[in-house]
PDB file of N, CA and C in Angstrom:
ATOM      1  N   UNK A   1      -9.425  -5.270  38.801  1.00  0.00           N
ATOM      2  CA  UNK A   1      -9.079  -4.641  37.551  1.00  0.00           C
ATOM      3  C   UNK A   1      -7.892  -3.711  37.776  1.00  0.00           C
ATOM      4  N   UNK A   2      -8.261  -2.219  38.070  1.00  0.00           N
ATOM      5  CA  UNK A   2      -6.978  -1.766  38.375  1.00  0.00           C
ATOM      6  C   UNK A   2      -6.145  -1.520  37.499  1.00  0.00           C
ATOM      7  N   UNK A   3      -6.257  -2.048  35.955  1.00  0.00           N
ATOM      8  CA  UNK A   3      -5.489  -1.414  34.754  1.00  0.00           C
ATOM      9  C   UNK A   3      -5.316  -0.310  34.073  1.00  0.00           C
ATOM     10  N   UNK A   4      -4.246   0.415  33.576  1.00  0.00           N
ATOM     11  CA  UNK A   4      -4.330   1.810  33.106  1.00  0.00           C
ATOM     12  C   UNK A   4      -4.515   1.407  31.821  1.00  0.00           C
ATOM     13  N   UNK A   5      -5.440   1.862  31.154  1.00  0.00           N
ATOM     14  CA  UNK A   5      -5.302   1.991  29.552  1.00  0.00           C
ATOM     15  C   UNK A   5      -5.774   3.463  29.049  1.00  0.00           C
ATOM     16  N   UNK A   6      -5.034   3.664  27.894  1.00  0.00           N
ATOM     17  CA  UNK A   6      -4.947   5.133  26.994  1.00  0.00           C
ATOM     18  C   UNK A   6      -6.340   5.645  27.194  1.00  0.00           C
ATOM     19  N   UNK A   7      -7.736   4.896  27.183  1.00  0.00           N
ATOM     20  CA  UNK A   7      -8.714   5.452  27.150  1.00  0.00           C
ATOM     21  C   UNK A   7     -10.020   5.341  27.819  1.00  0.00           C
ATOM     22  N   UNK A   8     -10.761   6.038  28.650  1.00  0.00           N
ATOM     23  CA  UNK A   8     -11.986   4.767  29.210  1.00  0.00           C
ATOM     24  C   UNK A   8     -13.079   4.946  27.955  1.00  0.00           C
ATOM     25  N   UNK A   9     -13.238   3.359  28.916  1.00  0.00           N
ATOM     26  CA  UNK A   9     -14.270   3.093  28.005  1.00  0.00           C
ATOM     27  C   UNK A   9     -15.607   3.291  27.977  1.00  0.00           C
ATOM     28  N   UNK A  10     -16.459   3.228  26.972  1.00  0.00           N
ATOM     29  CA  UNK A  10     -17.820   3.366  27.069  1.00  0.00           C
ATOM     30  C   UNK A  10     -19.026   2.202  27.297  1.00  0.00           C
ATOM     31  N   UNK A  11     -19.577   1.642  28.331  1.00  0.00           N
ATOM     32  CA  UNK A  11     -19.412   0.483  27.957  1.00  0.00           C
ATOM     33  C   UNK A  11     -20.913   0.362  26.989  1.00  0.00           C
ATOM     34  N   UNK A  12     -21.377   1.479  26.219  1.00  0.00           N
ATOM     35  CA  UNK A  12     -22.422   1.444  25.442  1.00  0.00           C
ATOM     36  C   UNK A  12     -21.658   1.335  23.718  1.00  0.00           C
ATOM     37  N   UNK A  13     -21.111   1.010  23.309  1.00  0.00           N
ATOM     38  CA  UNK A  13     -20.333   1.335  22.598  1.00  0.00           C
ATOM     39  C   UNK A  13     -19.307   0.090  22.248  1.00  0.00           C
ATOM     40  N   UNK A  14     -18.594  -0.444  21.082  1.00  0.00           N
ATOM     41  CA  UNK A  14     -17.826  -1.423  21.057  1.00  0.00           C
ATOM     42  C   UNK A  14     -16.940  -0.839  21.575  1.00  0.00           C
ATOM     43  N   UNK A  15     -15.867  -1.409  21.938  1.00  0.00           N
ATOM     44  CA  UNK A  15     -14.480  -1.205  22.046  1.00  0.00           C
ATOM     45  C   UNK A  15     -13.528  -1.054  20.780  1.00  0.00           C
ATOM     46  N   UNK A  16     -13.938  -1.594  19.738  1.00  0.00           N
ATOM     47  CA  UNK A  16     -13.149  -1.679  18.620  1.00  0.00           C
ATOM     48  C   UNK A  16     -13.664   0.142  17.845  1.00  0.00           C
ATOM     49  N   UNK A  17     -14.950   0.515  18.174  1.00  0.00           N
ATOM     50  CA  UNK A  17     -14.894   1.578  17.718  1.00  0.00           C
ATOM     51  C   UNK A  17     -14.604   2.444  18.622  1.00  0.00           C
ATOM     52  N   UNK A  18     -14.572   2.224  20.022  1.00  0.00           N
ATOM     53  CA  UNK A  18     -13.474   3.202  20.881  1.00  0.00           C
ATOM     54  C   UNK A  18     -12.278   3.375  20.263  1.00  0.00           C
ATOM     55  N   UNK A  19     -11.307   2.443  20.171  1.00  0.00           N
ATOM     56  CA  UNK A  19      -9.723   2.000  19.562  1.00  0.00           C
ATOM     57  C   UNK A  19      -9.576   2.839  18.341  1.00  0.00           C
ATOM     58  N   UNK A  20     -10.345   2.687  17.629  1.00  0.00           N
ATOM     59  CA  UNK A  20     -10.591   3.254  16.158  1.00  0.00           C
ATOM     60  C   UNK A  20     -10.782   5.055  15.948  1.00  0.00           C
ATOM     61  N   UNK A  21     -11.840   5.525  17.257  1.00  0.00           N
ATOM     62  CA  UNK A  21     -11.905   6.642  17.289  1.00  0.00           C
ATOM     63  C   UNK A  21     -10.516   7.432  18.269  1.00  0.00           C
ATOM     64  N   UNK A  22     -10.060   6.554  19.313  1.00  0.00           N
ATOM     65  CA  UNK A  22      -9.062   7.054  20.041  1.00  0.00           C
ATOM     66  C   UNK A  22      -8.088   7.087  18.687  1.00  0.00           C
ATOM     67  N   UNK A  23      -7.667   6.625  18.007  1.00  0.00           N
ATOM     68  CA  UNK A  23      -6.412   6.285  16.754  1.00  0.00           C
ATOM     69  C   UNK A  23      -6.637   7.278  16.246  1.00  0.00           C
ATOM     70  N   UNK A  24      -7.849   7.985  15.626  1.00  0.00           N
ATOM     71  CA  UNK A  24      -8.082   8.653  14.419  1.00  0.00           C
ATOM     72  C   UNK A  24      -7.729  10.064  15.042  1.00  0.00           C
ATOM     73  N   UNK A  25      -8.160  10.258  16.956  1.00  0.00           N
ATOM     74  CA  UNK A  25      -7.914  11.746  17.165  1.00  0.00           C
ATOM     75  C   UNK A  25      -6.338  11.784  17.686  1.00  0.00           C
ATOM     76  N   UNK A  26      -5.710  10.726  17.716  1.00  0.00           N
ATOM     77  CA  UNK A  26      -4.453  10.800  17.968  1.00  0.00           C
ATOM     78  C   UNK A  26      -3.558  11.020  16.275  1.00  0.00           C
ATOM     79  N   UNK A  27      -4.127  10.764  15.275  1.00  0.00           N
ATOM     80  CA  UNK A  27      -3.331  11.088  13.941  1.00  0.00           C
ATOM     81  C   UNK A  27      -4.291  12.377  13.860  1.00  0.00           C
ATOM     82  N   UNK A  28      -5.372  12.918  13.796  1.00  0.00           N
ATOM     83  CA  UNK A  28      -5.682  14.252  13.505  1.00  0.00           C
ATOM     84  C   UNK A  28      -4.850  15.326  14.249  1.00  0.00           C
ATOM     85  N   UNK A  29      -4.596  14.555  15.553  1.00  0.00           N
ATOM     86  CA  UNK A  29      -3.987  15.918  16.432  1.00  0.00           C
ATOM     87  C   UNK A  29      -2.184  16.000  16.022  1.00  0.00           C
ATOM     88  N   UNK A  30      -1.779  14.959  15.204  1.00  0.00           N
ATOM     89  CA  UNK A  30      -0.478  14.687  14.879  1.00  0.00           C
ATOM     90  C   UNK A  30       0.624  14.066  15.647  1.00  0.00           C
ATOM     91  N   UNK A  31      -0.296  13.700  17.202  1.00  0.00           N
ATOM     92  CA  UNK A  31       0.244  12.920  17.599  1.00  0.00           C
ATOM     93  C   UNK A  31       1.155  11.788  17.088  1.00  0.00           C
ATOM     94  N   UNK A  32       0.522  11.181  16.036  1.00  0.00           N
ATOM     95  CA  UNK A  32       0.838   9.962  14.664  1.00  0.00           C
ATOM     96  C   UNK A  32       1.243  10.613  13.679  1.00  0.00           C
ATOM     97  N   UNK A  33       2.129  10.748  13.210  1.00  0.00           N
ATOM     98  CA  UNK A  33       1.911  11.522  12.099  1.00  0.00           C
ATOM     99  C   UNK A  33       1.576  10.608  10.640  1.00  0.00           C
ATOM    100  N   UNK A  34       1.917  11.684   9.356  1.00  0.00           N
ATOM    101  CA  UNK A  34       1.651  10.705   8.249  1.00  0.00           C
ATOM    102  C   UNK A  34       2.801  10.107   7.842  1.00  0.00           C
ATOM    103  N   UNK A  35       2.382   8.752   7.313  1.00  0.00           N
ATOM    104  CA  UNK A  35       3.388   7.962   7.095  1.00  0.00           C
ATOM    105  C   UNK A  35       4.176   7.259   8.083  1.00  0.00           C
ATOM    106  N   UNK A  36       3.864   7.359   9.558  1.00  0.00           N
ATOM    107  CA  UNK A  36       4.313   6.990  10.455  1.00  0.00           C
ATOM    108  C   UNK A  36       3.485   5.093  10.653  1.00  0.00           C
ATOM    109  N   UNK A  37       4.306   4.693  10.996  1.00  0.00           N
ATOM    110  CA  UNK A  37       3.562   2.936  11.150  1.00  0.00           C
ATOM    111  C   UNK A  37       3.213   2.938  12.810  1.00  0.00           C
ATOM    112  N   UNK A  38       2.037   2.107  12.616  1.00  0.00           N
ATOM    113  CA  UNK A  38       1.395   2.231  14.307  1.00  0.00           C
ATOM    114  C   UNK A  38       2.285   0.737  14.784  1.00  0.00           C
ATOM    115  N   UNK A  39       1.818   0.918  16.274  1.00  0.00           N
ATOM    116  CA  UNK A  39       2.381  -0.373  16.748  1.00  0.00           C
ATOM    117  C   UNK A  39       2.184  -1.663  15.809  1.00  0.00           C
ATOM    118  N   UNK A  40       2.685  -2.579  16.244  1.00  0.00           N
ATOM    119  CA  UNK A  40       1.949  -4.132  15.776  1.00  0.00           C
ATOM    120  C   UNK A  40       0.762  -4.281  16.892  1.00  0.00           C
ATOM    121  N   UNK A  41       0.270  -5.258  16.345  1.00  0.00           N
ATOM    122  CA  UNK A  41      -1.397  -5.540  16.559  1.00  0.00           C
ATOM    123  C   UNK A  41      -1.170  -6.187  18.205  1.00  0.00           C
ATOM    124  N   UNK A  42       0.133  -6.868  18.617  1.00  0.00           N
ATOM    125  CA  UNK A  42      -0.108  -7.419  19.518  1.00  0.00           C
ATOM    126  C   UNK A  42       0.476  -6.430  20.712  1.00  0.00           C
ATOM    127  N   UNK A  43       1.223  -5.095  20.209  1.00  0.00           N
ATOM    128  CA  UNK A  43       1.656  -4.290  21.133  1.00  0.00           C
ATOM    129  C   UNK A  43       0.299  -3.508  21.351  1.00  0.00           C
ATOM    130  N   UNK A  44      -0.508  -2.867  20.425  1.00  0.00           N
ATOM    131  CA  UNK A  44      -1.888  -2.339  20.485  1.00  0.00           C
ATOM    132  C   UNK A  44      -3.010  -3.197  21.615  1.00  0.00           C
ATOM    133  N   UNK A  45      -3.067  -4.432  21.211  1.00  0.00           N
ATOM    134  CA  UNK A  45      -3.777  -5.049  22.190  1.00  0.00           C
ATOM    135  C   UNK A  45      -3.199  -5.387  23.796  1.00  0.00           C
ATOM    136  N   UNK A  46      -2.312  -5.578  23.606  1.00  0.00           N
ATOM    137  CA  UNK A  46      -1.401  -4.842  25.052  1.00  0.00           C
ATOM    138  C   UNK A  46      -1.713  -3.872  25.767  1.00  0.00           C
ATOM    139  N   UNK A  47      -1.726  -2.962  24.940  1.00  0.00           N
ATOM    140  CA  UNK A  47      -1.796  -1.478  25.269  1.00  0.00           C
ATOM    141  C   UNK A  47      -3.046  -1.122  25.733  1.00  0.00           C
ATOM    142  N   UNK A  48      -4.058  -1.850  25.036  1.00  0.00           N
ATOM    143  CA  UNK A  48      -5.248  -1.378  25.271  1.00  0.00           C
ATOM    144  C   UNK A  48      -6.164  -2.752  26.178  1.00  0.00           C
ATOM    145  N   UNK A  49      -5.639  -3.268  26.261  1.00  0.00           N
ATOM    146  CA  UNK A  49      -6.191  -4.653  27.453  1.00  0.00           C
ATOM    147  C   UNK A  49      -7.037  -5.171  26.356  1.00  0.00           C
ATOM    148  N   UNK A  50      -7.087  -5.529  24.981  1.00  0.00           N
ATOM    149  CA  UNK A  50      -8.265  -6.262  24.411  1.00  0.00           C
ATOM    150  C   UNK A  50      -7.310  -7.332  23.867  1.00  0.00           C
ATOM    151  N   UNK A  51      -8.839  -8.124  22.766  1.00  0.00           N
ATOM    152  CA  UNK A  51      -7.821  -9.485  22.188  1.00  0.00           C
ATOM    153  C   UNK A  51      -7.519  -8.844  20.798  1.00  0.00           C
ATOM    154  N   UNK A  52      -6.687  -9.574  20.045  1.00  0.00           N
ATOM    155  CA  UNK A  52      -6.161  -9.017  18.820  1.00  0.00           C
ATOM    156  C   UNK A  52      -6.861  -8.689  17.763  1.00  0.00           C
ATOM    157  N   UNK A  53      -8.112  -9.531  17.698  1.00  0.00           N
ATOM    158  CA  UNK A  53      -9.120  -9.065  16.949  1.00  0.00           C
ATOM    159  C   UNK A  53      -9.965  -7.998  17.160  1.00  0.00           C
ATOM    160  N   UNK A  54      -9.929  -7.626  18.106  1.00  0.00           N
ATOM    161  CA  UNK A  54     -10.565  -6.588  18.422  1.00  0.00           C
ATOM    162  C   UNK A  54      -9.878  -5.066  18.109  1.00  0.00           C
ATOM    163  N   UNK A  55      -7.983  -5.352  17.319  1.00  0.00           N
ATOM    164  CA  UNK A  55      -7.650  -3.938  17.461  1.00  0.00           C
ATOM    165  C   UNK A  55      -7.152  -4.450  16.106  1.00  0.00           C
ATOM    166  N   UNK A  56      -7.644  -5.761  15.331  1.00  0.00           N
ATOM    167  CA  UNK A  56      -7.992  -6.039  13.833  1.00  0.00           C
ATOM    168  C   UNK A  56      -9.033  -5.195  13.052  1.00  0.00           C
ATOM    169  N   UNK A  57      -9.979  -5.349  14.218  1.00  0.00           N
ATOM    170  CA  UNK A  57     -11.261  -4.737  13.759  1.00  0.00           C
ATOM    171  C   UNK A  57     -11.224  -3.270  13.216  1.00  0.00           C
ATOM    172  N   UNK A  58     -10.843  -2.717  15.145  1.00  0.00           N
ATOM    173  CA  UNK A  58     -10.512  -1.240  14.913  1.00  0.00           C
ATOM    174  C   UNK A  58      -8.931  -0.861  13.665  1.00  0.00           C
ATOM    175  N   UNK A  59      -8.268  -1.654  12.923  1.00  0.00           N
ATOM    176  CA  UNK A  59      -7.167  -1.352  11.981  1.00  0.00           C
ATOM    177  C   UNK A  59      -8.227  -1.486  10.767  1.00  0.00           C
ATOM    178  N   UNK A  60      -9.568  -2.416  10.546  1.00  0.00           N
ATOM    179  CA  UNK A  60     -10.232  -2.412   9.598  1.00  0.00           C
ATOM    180  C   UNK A  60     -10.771  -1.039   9.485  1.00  0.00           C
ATOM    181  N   UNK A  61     -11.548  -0.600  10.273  1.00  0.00           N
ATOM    182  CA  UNK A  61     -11.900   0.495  10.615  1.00  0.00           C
ATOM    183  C   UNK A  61     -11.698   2.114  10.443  1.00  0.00           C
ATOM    184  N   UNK A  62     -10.255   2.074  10.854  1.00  0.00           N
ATOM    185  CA  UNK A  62      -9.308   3.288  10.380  1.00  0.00           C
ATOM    186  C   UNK A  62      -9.067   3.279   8.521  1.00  0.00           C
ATOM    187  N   UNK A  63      -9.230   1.513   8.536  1.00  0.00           N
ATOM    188  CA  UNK A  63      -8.861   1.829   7.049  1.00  0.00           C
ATOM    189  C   UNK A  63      -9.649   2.058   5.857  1.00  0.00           C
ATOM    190  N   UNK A  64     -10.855   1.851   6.515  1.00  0.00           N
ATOM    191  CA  UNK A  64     -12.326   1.765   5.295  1.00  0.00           C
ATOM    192  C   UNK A  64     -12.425   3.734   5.681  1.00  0.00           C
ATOM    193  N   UNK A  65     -11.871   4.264   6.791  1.00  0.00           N
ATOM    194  CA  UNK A  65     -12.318   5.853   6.790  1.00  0.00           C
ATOM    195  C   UNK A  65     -11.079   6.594   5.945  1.00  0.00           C
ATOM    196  N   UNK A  66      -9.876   5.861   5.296  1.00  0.00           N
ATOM    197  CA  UNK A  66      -8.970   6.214   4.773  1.00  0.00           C
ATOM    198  C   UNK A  66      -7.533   6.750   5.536  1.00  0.00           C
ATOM    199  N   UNK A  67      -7.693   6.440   6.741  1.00  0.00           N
ATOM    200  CA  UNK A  67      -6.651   6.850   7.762  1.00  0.00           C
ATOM    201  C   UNK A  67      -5.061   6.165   7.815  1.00  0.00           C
ATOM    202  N   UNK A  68      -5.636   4.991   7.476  1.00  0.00           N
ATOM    203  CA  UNK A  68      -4.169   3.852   7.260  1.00  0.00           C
ATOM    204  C   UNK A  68      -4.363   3.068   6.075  1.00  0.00           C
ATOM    205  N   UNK A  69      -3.232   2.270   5.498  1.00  0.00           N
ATOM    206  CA  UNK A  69      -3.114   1.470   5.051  1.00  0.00           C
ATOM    207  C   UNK A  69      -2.235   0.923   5.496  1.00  0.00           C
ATOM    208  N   UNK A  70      -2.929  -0.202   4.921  1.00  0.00           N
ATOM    209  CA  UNK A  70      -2.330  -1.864   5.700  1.00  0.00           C
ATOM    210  C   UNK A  70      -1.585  -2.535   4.592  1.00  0.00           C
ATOM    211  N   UNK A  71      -0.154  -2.904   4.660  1.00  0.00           N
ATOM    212  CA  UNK A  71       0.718  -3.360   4.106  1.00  0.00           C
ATOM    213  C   UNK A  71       0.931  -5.013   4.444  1.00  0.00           C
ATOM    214  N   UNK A  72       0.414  -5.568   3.655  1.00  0.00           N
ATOM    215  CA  UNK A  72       0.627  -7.324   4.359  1.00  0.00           C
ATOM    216  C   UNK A  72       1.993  -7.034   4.327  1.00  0.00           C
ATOM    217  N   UNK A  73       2.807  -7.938   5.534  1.00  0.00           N
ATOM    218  CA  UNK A  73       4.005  -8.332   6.276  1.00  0.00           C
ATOM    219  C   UNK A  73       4.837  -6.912   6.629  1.00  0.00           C
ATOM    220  N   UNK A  74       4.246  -5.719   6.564  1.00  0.00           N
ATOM    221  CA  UNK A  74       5.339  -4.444   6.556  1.00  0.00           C
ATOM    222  C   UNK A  74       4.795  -3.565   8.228  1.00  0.00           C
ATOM    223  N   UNK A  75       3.269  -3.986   7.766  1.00  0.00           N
ATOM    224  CA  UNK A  75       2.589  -3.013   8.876  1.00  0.00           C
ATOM    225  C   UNK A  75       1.396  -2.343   8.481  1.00  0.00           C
ATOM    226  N   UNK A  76       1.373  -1.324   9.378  1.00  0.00           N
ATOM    227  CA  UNK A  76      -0.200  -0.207   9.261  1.00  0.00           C
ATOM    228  C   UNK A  76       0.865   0.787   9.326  1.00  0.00           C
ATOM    229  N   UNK A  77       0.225   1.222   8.567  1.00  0.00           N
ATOM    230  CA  UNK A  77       0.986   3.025   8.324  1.00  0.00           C
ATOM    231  C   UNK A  77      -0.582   4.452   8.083  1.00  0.00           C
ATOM    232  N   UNK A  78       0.270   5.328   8.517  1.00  0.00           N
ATOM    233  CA  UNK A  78      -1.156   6.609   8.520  1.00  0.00           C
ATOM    234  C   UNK A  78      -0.347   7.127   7.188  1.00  0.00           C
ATOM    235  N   UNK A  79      -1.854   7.151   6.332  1.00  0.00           N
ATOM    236  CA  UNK A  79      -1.804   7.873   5.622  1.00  0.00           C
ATOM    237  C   UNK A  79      -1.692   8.879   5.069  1.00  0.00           C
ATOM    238  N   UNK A  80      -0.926   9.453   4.132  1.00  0.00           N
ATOM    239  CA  UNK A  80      -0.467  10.696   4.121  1.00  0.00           C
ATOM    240  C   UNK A  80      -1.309  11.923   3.414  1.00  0.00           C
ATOM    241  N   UNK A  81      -2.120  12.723   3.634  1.00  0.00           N
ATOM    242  CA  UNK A  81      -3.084  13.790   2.962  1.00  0.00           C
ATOM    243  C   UNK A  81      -2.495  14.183   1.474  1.00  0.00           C
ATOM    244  N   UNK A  82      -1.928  14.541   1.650  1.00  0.00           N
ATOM    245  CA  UNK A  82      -0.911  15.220   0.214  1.00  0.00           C
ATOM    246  C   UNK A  82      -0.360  13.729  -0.571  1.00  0.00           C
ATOM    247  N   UNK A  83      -0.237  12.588  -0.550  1.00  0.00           N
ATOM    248  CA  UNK A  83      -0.271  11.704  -1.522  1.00  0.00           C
ATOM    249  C   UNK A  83      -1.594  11.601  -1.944  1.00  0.00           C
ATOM    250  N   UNK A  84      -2.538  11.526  -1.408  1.00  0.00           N
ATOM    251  CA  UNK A  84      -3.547  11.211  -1.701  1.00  0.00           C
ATOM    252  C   UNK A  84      -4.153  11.717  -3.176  1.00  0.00           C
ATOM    253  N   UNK A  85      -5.036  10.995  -3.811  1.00  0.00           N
ATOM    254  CA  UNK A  85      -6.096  11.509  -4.944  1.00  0.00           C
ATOM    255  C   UNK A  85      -5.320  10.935  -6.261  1.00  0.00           C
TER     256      UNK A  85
END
């Protein structure tokens, strides 16, 4: 193995809700900011050693908690607090 990735893992726990929770404290801390677009799905799964569905899942994820929206053909973008309501 021997791979670096952004986060360890849990192995009690999916990975897609690892991905999902690592994302959400990286836009709370502003790491991401709002309105900023995350990687593409296949640089994310790169990044994080999984398959693409798995950082599908975790983009479903972020988006049912209101964190991103998903733009067919544009991207994932973090959502912005102050547009909101």
């Amino acid at each position: 193995m021997g791979e670096d990735y952004p986060i360890e893992w849990d192995p009690t726990r999916y990975r897609y809700e690892q991905i999902a929770d690592h994302i959400a404290e990286r836009i709370a801390s502003g790491a991401i900011p709002p309105r900023a677009a995350l990687p593409a799905i296949d640089r994310l799964a790169a990044e994080y050693g999984v398959a693409r569905m798995t950082i599908i899942r975790a983009t479903e994820m972020l988006q049912e908690r209101g964190l991103v929206r998903v733009l067919r053909g544009r991207g994932t973008f973090v959502v912005d607090p102050d547009d909101a309501g």
